[in-house]
PDB file of N, CA and C in Angstrom:
ATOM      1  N   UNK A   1     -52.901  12.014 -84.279  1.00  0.00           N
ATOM      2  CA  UNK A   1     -51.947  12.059 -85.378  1.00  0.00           C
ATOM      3  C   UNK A   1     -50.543  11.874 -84.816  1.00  0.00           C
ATOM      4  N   UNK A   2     -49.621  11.120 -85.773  1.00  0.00           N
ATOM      5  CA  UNK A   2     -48.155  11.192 -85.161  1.00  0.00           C
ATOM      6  C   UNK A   2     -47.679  12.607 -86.228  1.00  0.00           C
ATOM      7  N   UNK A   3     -46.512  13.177 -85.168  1.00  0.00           N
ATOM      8  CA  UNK A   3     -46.190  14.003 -86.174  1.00  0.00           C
ATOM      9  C   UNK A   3     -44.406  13.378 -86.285  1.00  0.00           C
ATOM     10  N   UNK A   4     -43.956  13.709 -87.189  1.00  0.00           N
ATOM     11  CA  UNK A   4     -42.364  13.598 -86.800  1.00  0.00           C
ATOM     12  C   UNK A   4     -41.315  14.644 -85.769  1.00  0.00           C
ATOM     13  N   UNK A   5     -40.097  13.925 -85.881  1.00  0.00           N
ATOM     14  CA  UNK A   5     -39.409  15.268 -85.104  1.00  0.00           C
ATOM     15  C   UNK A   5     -39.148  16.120 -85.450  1.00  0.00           C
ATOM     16  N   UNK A   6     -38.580  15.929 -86.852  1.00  0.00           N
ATOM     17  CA  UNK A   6     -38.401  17.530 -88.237  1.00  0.00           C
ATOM     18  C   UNK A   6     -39.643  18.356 -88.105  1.00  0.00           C
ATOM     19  N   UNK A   7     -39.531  18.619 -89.439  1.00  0.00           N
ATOM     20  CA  UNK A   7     -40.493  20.026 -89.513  1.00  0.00           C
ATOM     21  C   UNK A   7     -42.214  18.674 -90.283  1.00  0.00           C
ATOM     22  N   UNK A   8     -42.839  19.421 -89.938  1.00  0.00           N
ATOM     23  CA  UNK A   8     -44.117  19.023 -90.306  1.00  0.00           C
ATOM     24  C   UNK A   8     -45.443  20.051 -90.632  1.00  0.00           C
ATOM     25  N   UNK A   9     -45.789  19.437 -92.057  1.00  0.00           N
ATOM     26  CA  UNK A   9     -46.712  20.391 -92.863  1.00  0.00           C
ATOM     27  C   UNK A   9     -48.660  19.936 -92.567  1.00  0.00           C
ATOM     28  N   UNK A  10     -48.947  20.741 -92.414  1.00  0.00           N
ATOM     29  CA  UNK A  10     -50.904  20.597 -92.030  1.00  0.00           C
ATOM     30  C   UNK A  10     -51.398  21.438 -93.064  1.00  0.00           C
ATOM     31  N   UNK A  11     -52.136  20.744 -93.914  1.00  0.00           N
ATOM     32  CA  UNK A  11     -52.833  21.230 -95.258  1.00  0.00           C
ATOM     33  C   UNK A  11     -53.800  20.447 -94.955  1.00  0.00           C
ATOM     34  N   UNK A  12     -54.259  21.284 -95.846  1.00  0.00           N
ATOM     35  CA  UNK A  12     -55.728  20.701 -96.110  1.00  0.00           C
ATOM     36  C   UNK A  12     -56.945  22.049 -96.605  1.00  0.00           C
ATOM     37  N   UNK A  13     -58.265  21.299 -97.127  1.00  0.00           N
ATOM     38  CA  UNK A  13     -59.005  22.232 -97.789  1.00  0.00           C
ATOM     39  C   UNK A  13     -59.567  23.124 -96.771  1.00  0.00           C
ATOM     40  N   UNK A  14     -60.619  24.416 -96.937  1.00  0.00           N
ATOM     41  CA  UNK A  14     -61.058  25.595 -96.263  1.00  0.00           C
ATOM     42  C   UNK A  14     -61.638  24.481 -94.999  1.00  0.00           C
ATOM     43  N   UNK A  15     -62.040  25.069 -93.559  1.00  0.00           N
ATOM     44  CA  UNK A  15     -62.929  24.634 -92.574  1.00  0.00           C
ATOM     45  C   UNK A  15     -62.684  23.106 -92.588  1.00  0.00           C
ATOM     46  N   UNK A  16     -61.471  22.694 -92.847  1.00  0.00           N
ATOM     47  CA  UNK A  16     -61.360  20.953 -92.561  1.00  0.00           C
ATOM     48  C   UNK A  16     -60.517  20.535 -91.070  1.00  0.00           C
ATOM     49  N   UNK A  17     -60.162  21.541 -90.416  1.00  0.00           N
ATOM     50  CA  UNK A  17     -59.531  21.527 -88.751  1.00  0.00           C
ATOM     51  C   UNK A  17     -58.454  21.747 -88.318  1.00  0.00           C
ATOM     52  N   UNK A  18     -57.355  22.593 -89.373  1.00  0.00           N
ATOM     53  CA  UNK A  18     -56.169  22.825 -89.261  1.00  0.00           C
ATOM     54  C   UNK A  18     -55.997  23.694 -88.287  1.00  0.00           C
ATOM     55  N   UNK A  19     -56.683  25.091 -88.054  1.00  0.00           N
ATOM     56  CA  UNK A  19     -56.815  26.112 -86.847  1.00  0.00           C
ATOM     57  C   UNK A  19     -57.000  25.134 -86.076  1.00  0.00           C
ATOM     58  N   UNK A  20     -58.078  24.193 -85.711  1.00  0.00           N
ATOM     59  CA  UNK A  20     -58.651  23.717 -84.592  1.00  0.00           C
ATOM     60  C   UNK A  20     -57.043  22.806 -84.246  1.00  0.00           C
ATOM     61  N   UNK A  21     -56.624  22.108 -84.798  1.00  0.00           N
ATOM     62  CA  UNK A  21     -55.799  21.020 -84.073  1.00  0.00           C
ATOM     63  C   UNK A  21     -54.661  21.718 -83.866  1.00  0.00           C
ATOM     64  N   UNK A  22     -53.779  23.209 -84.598  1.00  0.00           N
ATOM     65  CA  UNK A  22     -53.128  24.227 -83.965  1.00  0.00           C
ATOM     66  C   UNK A  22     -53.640  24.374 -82.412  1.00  0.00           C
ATOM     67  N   UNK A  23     -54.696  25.145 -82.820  1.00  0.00           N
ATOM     68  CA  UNK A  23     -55.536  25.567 -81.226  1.00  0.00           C
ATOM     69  C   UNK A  23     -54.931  24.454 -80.240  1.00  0.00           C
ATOM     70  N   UNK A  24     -55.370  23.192 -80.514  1.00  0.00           N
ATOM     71  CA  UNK A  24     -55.139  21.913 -79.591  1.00  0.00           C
ATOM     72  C   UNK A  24     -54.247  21.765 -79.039  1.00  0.00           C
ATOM     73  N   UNK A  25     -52.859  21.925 -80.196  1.00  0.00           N
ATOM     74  CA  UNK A  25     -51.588  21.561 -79.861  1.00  0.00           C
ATOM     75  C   UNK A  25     -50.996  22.916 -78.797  1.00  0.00           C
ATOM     76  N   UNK A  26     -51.509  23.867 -79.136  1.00  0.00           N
ATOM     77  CA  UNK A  26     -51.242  25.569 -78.166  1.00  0.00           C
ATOM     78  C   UNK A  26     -52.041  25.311 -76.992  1.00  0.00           C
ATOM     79  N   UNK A  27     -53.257  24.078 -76.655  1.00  0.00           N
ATOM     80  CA  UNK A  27     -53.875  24.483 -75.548  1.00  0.00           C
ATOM     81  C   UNK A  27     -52.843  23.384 -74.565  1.00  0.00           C
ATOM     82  N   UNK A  28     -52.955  22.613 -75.237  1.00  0.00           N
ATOM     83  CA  UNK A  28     -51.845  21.646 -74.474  1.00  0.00           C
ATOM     84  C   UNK A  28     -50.248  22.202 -74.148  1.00  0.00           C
ATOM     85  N   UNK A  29     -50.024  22.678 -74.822  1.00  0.00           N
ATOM     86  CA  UNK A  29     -48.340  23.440 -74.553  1.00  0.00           C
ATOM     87  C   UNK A  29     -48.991  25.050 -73.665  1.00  0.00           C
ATOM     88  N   UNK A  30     -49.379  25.834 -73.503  1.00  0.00           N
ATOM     89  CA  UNK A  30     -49.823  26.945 -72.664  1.00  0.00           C
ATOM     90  C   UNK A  30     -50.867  26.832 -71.726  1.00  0.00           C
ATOM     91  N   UNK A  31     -51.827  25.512 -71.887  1.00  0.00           N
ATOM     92  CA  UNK A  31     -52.859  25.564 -71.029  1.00  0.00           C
ATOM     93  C   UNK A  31     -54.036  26.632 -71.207  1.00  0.00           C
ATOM     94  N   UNK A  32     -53.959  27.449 -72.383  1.00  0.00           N
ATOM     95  CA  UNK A  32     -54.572  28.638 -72.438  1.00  0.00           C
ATOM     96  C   UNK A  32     -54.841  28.590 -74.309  1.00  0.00           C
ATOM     97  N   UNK A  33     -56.587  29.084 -74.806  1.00  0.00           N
ATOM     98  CA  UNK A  33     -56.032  29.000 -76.121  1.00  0.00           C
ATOM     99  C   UNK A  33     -55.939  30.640 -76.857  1.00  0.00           C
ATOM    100  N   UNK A  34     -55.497  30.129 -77.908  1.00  0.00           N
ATOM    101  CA  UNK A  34     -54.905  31.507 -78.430  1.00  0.00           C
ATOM    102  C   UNK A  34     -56.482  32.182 -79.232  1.00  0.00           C
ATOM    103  N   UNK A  35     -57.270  31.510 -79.043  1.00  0.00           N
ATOM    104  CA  UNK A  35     -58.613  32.128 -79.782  1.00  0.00           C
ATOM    105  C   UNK A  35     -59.589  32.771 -78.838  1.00  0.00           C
ATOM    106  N   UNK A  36     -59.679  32.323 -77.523  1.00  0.00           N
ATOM    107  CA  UNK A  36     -60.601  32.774 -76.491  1.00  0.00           C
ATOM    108  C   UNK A  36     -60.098  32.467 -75.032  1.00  0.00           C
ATOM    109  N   UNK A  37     -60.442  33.638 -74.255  1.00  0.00           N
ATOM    110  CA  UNK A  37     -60.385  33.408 -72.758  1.00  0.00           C
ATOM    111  C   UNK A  37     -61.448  32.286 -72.165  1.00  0.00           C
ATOM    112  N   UNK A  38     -62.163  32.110 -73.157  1.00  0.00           N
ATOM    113  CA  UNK A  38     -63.125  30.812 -72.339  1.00  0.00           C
ATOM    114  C   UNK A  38     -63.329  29.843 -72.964  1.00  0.00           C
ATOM    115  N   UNK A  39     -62.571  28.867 -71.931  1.00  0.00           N
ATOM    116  CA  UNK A  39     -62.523  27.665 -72.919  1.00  0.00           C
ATOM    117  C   UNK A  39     -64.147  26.106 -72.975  1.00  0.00           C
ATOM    118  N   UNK A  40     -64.745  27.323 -72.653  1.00  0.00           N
ATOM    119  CA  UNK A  40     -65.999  26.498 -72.726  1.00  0.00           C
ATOM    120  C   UNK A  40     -66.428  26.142 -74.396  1.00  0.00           C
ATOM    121  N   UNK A  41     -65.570  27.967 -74.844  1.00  0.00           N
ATOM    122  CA  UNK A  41     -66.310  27.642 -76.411  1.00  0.00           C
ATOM    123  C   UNK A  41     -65.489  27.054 -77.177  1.00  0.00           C
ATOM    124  N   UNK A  42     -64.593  25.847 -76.690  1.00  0.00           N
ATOM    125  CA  UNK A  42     -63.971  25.585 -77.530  1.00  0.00           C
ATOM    126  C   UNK A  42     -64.469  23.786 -77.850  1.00  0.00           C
ATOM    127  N   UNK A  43     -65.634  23.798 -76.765  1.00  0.00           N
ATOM    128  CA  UNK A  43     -66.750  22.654 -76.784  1.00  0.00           C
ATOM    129  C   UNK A  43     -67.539  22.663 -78.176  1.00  0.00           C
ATOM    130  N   UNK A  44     -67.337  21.306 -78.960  1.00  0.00           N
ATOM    131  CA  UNK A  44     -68.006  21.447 -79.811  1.00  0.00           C
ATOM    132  C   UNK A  44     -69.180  21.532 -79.586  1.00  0.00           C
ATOM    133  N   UNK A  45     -70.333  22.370 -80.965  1.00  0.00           N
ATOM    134  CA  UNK A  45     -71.387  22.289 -80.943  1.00  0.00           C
ATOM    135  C   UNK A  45     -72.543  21.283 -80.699  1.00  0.00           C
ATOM    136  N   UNK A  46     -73.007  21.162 -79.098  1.00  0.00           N
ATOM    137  CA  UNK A  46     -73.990  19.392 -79.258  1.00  0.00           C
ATOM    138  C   UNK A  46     -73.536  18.435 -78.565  1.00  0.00           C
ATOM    139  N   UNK A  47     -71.981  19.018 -78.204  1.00  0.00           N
ATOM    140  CA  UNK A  47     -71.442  18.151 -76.840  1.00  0.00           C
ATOM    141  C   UNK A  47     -71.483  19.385 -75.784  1.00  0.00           C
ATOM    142  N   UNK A  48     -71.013  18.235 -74.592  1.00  0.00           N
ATOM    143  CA  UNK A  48     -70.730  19.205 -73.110  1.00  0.00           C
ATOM    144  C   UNK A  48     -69.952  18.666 -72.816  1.00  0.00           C
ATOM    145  N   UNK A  49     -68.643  18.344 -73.664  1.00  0.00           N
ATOM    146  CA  UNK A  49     -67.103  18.388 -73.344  1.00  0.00           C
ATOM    147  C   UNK A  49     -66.370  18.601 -73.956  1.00  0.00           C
ATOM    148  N   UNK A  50     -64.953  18.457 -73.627  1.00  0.00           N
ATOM    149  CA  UNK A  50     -64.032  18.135 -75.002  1.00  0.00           C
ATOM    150  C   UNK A  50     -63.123  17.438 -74.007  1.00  0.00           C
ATOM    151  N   UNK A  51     -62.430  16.389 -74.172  1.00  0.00           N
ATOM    152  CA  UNK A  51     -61.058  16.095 -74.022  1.00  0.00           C
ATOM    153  C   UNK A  51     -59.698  15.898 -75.133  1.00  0.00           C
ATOM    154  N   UNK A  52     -58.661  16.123 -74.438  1.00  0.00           N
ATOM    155  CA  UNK A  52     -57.405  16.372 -75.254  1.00  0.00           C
ATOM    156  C   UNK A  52     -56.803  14.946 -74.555  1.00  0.00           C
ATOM    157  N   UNK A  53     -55.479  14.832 -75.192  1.00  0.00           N
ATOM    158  CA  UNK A  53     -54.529  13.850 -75.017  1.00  0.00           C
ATOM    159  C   UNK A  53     -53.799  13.734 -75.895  1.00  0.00           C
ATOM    160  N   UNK A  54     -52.330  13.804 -75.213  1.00  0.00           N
ATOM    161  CA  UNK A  54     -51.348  14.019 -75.914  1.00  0.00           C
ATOM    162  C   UNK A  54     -50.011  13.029 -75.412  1.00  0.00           C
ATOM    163  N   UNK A  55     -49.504  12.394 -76.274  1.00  0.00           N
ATOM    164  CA  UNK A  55     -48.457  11.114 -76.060  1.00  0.00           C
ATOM    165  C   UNK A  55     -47.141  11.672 -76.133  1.00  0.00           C
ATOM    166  N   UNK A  56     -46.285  11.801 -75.238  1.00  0.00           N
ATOM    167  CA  UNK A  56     -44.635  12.509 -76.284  1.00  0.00           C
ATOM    168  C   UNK A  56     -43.785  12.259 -75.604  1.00  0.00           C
ATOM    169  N   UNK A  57     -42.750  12.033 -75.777  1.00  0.00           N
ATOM    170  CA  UNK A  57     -41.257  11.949 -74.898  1.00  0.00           C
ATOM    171  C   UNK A  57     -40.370  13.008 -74.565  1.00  0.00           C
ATOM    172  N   UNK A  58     -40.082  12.674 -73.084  1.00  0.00           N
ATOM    173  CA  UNK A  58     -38.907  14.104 -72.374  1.00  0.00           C
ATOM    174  C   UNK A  58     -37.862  13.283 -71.924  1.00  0.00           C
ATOM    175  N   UNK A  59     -36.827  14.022 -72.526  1.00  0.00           N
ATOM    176  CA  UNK A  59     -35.420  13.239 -71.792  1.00  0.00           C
ATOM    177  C   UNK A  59     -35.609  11.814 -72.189  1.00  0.00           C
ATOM    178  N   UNK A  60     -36.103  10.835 -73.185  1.00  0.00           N
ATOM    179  CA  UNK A  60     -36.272   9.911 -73.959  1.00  0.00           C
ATOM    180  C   UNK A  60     -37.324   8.828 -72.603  1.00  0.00           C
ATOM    181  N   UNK A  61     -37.847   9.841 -72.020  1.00  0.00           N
ATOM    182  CA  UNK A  61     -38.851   9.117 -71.045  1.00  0.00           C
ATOM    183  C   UNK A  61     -40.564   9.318 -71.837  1.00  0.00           C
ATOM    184  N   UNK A  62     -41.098   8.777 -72.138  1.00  0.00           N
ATOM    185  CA  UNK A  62     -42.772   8.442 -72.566  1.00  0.00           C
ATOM    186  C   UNK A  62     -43.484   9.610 -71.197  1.00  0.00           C
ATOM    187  N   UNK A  63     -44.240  10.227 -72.298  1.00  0.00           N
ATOM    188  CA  UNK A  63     -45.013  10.706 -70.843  1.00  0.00           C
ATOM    189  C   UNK A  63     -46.665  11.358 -71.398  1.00  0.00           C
ATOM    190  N   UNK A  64     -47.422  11.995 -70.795  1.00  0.00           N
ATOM    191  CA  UNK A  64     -48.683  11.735 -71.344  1.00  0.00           C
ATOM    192  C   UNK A  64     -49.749  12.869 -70.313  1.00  0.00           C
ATOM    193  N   UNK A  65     -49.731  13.481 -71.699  1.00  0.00           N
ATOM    194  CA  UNK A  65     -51.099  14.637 -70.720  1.00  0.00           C
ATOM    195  C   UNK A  65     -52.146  15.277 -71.292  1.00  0.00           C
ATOM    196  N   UNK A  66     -53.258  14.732 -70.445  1.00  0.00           N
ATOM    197  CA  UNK A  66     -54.838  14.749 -70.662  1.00  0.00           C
ATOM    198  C   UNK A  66     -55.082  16.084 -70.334  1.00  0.00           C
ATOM    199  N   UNK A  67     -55.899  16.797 -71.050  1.00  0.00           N
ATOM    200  CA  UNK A  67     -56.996  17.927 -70.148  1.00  0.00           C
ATOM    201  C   UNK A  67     -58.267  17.967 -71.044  1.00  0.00           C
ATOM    202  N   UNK A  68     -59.543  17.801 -69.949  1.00  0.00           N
ATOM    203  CA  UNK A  68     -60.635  17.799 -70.304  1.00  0.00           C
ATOM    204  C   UNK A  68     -61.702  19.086 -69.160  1.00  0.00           C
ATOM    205  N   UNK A  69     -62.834  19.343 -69.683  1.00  0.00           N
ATOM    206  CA  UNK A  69     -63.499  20.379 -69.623  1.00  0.00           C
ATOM    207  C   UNK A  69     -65.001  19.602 -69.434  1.00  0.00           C
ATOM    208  N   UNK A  70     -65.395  19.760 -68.866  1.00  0.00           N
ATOM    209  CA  UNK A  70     -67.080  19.803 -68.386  1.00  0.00           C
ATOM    210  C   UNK A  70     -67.139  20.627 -67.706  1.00  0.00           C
ATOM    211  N   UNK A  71     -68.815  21.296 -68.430  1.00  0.00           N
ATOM    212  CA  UNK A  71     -69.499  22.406 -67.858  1.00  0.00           C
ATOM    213  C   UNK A  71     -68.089  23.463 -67.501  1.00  0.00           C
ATOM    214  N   UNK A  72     -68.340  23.420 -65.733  1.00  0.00           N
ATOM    215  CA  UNK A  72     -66.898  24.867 -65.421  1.00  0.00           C
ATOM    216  C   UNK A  72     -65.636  23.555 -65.110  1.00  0.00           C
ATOM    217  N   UNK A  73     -65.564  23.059 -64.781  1.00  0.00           N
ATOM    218  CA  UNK A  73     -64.669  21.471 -64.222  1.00  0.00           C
ATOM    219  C   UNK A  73     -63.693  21.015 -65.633  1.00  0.00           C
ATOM    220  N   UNK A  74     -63.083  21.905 -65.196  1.00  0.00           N
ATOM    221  CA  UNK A  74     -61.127  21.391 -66.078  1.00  0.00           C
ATOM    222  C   UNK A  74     -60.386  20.436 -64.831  1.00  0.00           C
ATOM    223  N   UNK A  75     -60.185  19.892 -66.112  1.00  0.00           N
ATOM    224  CA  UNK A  75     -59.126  18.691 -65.303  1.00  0.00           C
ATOM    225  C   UNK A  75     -57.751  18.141 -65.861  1.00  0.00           C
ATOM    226  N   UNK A  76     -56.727  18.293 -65.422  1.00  0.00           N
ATOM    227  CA  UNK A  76     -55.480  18.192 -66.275  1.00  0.00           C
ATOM    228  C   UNK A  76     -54.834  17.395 -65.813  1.00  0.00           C
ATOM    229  N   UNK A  77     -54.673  15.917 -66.125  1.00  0.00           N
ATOM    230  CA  UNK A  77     -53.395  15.011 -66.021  1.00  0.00           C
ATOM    231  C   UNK A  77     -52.371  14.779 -66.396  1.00  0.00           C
ATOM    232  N   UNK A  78     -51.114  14.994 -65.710  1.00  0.00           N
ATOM    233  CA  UNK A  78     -49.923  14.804 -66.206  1.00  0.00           C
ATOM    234  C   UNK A  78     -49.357  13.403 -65.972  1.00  0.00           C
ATOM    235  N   UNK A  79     -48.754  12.623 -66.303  1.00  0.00           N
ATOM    236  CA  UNK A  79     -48.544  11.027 -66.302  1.00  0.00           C
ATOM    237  C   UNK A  79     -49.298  10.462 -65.405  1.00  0.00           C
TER     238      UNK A  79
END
């Protein structure tokens, strides 16, 4: 999703992923999520991963950071 630079609103109906893509945006800014110390369970049900990725600009420079999870194996790329 793009969001803007102002303020930006996430609606939507019951169980449609608004916690979850919060969660996302908090695991990427803390590295840590705000729902559990283990971020295994934050693997959806039926996979054995998850990856993130996130696009944004610092100091009007592009920059870009991945973190993904298999099994115990986190891996976090910064540009």
């Amino acid at each position: 999703i793009d969001l803007s630079p102002g303020m930006n609103f996430i609606t939507g109906e019951n169980a449609r992923g608004k916690t979850t893509l919060l969660e996302a945006i908090y695991l990427m800014m803390a590295g840590r999520s705000f729902r559990t110390d283990q971020l295994n369970h934050m693997i959806r049900e039926g996979s054995d991963f998850f990856r993130l990725e996130v696009n944004f600009e610092k100091w009007g420079i592009p920059q870009q950071l991945k973190m993904s999870l298999k099994g115990s194996e986190k891996r976090i790329h910064y540009n």
